[in-house]
C-alpha atoms as a PDB file:
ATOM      1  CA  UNK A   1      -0.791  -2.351   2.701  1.00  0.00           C
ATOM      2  CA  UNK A   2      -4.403  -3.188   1.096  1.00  0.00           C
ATOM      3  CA  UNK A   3      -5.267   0.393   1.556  1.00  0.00           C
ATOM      4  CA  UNK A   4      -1.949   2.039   0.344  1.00  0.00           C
ATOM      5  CA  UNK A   5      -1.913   0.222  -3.194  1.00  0.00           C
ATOM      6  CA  UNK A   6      -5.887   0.742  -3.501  1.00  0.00           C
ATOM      7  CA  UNK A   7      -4.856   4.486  -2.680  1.00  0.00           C
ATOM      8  CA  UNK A   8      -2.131   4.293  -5.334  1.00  0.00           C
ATOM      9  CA  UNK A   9      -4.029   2.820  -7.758  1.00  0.00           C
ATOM     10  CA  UNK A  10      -6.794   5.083  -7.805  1.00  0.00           C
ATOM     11  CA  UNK A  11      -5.760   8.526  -5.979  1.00  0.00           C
ATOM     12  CA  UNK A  12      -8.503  10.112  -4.047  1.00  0.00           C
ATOM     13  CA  UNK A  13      -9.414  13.805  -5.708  1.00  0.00           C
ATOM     14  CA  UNK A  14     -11.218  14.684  -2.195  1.00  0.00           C
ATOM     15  CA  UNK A  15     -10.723  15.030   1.521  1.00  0.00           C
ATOM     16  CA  UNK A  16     -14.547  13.159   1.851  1.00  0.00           C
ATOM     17  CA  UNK A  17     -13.367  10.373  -0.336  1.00  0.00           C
ATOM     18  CA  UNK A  18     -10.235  10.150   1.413  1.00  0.00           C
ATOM     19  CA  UNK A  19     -12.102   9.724   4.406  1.00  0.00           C
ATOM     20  CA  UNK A  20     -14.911   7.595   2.998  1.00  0.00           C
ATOM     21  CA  UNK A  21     -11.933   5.098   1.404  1.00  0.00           C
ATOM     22  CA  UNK A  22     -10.280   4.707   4.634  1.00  0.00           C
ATOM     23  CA  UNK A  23     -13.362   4.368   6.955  1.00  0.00           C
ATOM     24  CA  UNK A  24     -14.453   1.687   4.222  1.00  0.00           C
ATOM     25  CA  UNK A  25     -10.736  -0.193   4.893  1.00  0.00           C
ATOM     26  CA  UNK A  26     -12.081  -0.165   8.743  1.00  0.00           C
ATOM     27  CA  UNK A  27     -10.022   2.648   9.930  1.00  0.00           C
ATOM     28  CA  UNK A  28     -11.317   4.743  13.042  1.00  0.00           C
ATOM     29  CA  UNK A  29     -10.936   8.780  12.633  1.00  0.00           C
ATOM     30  CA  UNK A  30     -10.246  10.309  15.141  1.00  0.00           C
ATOM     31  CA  UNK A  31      -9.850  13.868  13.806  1.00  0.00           C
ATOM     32  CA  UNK A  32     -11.561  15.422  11.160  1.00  0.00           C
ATOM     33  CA  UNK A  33     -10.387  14.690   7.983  1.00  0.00           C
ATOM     34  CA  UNK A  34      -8.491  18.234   6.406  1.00  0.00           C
ATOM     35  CA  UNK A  35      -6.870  19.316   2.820  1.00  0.00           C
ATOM     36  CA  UNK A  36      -3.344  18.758   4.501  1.00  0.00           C
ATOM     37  CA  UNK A  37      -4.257  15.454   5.198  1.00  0.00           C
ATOM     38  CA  UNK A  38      -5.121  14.881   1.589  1.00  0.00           C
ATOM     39  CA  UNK A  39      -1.806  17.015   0.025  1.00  0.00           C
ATOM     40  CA  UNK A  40      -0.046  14.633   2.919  1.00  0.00           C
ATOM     41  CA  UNK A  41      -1.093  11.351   1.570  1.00  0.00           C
ATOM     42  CA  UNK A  42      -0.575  12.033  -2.034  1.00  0.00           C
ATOM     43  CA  UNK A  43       3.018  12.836  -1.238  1.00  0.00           C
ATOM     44  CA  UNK A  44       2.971   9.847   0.698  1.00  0.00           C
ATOM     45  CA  UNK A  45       1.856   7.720  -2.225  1.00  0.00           C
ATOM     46  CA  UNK A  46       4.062   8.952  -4.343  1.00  0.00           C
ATOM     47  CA  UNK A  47       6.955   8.049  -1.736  1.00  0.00           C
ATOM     48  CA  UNK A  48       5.870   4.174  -1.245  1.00  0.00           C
ATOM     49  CA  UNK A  49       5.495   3.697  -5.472  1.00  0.00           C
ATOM     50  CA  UNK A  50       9.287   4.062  -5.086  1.00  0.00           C
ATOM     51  CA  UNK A  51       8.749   1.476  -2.913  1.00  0.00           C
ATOM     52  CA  UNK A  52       6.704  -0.797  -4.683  1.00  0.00           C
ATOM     53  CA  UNK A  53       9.573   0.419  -7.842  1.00  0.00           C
ATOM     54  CA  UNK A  54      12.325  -0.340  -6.701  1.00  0.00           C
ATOM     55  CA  UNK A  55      14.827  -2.020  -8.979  1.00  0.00           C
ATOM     56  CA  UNK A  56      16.001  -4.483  -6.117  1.00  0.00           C
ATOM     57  CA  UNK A  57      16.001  -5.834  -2.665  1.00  0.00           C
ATOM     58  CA  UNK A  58      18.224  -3.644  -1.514  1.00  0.00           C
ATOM     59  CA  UNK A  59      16.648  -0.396  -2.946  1.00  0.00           C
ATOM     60  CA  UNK A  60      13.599  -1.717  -1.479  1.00  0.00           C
ATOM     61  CA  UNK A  61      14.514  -1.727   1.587  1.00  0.00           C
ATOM     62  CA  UNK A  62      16.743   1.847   1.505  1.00  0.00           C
ATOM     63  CA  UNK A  63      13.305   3.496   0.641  1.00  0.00           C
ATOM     64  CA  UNK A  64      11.603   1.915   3.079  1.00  0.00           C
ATOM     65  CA  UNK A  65      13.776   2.636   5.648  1.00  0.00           C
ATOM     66  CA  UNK A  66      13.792   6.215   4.809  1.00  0.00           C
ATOM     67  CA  UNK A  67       9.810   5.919   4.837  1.00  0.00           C
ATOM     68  CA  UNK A  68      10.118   4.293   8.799  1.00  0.00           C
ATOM     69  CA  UNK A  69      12.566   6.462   9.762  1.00  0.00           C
ATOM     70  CA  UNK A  70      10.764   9.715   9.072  1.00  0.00           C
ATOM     71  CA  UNK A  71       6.806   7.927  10.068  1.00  0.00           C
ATOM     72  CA  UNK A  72       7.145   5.797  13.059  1.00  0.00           C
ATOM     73  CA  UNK A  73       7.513   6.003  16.322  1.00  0.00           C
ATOM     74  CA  UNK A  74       7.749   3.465  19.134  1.00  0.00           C
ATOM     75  CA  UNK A  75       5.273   0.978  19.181  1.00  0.00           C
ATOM     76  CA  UNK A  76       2.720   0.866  21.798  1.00  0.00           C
ATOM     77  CA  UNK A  77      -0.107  -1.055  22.898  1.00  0.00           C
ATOM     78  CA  UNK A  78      -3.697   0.845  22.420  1.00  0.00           C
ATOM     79  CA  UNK A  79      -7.466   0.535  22.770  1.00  0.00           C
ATOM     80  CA  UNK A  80      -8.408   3.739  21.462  1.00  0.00           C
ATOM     81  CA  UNK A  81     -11.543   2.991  19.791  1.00  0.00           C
ATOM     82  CA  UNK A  82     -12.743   0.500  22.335  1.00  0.00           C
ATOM     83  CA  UNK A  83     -12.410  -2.220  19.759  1.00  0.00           C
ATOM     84  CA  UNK A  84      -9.653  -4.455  21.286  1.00  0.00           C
ATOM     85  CA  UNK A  85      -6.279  -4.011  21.980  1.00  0.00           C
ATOM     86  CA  UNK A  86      -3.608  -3.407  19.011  1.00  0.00           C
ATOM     87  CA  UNK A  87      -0.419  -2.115  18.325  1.00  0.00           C
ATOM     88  CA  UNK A  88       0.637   1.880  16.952  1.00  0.00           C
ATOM     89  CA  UNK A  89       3.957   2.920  15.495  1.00  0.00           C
ATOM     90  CA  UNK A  90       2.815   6.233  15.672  1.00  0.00           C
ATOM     91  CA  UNK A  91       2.607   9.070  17.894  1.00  0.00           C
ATOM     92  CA  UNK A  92      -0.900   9.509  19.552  1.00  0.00           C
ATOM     93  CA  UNK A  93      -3.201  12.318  18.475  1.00  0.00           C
ATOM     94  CA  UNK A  94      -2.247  12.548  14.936  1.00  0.00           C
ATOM     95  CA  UNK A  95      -4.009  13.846  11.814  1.00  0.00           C
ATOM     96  CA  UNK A  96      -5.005  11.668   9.237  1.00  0.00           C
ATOM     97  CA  UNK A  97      -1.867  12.070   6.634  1.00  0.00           C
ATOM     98  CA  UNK A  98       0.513  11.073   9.247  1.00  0.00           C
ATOM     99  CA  UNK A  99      -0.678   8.432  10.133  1.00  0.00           C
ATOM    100  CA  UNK A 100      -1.713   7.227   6.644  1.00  0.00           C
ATOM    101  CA  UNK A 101       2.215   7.229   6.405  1.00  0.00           C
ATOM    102  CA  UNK A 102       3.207   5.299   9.618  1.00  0.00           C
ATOM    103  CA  UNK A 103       0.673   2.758   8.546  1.00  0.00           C
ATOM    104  CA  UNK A 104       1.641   2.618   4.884  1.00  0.00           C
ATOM    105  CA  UNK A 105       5.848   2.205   5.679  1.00  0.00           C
ATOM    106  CA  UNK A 106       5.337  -0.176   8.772  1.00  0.00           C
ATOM    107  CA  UNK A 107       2.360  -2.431   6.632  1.00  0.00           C
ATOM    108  CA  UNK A 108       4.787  -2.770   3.712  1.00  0.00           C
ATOM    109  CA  UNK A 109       7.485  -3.353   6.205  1.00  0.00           C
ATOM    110  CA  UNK A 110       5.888  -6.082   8.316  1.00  0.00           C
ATOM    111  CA  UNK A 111       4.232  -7.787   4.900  1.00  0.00           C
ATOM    112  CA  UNK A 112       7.593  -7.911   2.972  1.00  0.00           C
ATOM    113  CA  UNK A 113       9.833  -8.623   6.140  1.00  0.00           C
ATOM    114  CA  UNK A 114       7.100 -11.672   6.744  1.00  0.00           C
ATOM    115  CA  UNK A 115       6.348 -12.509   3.281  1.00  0.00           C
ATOM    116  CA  UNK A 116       9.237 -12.126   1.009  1.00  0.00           C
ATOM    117  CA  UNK A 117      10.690  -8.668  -0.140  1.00  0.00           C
ATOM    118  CA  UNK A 118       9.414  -9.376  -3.924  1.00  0.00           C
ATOM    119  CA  UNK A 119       5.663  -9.396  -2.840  1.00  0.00           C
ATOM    120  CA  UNK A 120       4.963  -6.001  -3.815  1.00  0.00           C
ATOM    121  CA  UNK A 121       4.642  -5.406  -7.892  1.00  0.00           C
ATOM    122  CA  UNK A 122       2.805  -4.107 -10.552  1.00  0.00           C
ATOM    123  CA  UNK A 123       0.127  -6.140 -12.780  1.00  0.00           C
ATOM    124  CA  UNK A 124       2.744  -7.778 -15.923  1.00  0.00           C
ATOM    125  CA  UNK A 125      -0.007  -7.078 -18.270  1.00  0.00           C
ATOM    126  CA  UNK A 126       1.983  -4.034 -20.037  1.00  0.00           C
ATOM    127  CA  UNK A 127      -1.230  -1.130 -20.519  1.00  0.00           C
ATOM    128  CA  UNK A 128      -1.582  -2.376 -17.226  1.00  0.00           C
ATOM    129  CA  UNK A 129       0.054  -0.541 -13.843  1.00  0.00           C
ATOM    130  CA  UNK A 130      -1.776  -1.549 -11.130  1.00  0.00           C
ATOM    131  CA  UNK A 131      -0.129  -2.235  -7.690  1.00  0.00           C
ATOM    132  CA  UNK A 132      -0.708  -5.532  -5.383  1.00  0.00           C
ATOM    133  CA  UNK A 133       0.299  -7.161  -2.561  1.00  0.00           C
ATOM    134  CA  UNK A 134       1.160 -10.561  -3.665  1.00  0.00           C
ATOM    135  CA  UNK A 135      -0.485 -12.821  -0.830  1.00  0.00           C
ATOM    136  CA  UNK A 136      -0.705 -15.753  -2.935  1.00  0.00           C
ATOM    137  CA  UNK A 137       0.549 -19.060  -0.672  1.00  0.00           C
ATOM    138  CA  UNK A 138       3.182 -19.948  -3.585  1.00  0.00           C
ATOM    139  CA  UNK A 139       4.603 -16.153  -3.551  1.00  0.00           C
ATOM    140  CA  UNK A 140       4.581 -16.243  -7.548  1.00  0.00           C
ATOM    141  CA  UNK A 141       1.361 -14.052  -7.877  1.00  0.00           C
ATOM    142  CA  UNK A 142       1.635 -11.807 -11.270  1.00  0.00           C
ATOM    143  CA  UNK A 143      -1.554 -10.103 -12.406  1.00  0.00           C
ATOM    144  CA  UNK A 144      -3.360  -7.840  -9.849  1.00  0.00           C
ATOM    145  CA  UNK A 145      -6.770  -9.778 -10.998  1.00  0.00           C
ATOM    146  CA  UNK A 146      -8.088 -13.114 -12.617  1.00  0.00           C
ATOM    147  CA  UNK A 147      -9.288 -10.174 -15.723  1.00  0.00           C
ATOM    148  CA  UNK A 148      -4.965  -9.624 -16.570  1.00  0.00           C
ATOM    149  CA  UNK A 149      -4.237 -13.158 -15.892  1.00  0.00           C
ATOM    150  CA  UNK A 150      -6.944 -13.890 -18.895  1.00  0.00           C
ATOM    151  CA  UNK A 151      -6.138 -11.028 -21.234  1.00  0.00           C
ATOM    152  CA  UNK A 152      -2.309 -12.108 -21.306  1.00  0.00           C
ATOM    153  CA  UNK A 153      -2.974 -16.007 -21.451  1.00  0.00           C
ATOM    154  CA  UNK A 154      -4.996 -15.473 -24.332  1.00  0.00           C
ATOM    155  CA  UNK A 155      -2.240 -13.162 -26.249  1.00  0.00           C
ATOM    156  CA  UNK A 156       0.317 -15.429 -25.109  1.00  0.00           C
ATOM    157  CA  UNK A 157      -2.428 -18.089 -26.664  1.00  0.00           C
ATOM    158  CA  UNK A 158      -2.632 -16.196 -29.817  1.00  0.00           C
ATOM    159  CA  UNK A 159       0.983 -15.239 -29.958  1.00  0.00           C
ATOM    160  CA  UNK A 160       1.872 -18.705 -30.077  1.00  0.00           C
ATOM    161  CA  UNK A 161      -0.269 -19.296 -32.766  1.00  0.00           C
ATOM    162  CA  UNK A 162       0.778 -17.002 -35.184  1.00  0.00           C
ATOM    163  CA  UNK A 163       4.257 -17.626 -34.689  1.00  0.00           C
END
């Protein structure tokens, strides 16, 4: 889910950095990387921000559904890349973009399922709309960085001041 919000947040304008971004987040490609890959993802993204949007728990988990139902497949056991045994919810022999999109719906799946359906948000720092995964132990995480957490404490700070 790590590599769908840092894909949200900052969209890649390339097939290479598409490729570059993922192989950084430890993915293994197994195809070349192509421009239908990169149209594929972006619609992708723009799918799962309804996601991350979503006005509720229960609109959460609609869209999601909608995103599993049309991504995943069975899951299987693989060793594809000779680097240990793992599980797939994806058909084998697919192009990046679809499986950008099985990874992206069953990730968010397995993170809110296991974590709590309200650990997906935007940064509460209003000029501020970045996406995160809130992995904090207490589940109350609500700036995407230490930077927002700052910049609003101190206009709370000041806020309080002047009132």
């Amino acid at each position: 889910m790590n590599l769908a919000a840092a894909l949200a947040n900052r969209r890649p304008a390339t097939v290479e950095e598409l490729a570059d971004r993922c192989r950084a987040a430890g993915l293994v490609l197994e195809r070349p990387v192509t421009p239908e890959d990169l149209d594929r993802t972006l619609a992708v993204l723009k799918e799962w921000e309804k996601v991350v949007d979503a006005a509720d728990e229960r609109e959460r988990a609609e869209l999601l559904n909608r995103m599993l139902a049309d991504s995943a497949a069975y899951p299987r056991l693989t060793d594809h890349a000779g680097s240990g045994w793992h599980l797939h919810f994806r058909d084998d022999g697919q192009s990046l973009g679809p499986v950008l999109f099985a990874l992206f719906s069953v990730g968010t799946a397995m993170h809110l399922v296991g974590r709590g359906m309200h650990r997906l948000r935007r940064c509460e720092v209003t000029e501020c709309t970045t996406i995160f995964a809130d992995t904090s132990r207490t589940g109350r995480q609500r700036y995407c960085s230490r930077q927002c957490a700052n910049r609003d404490a101190v206009r709370r700070h000041r806020a309080s001041r002047a009132g």
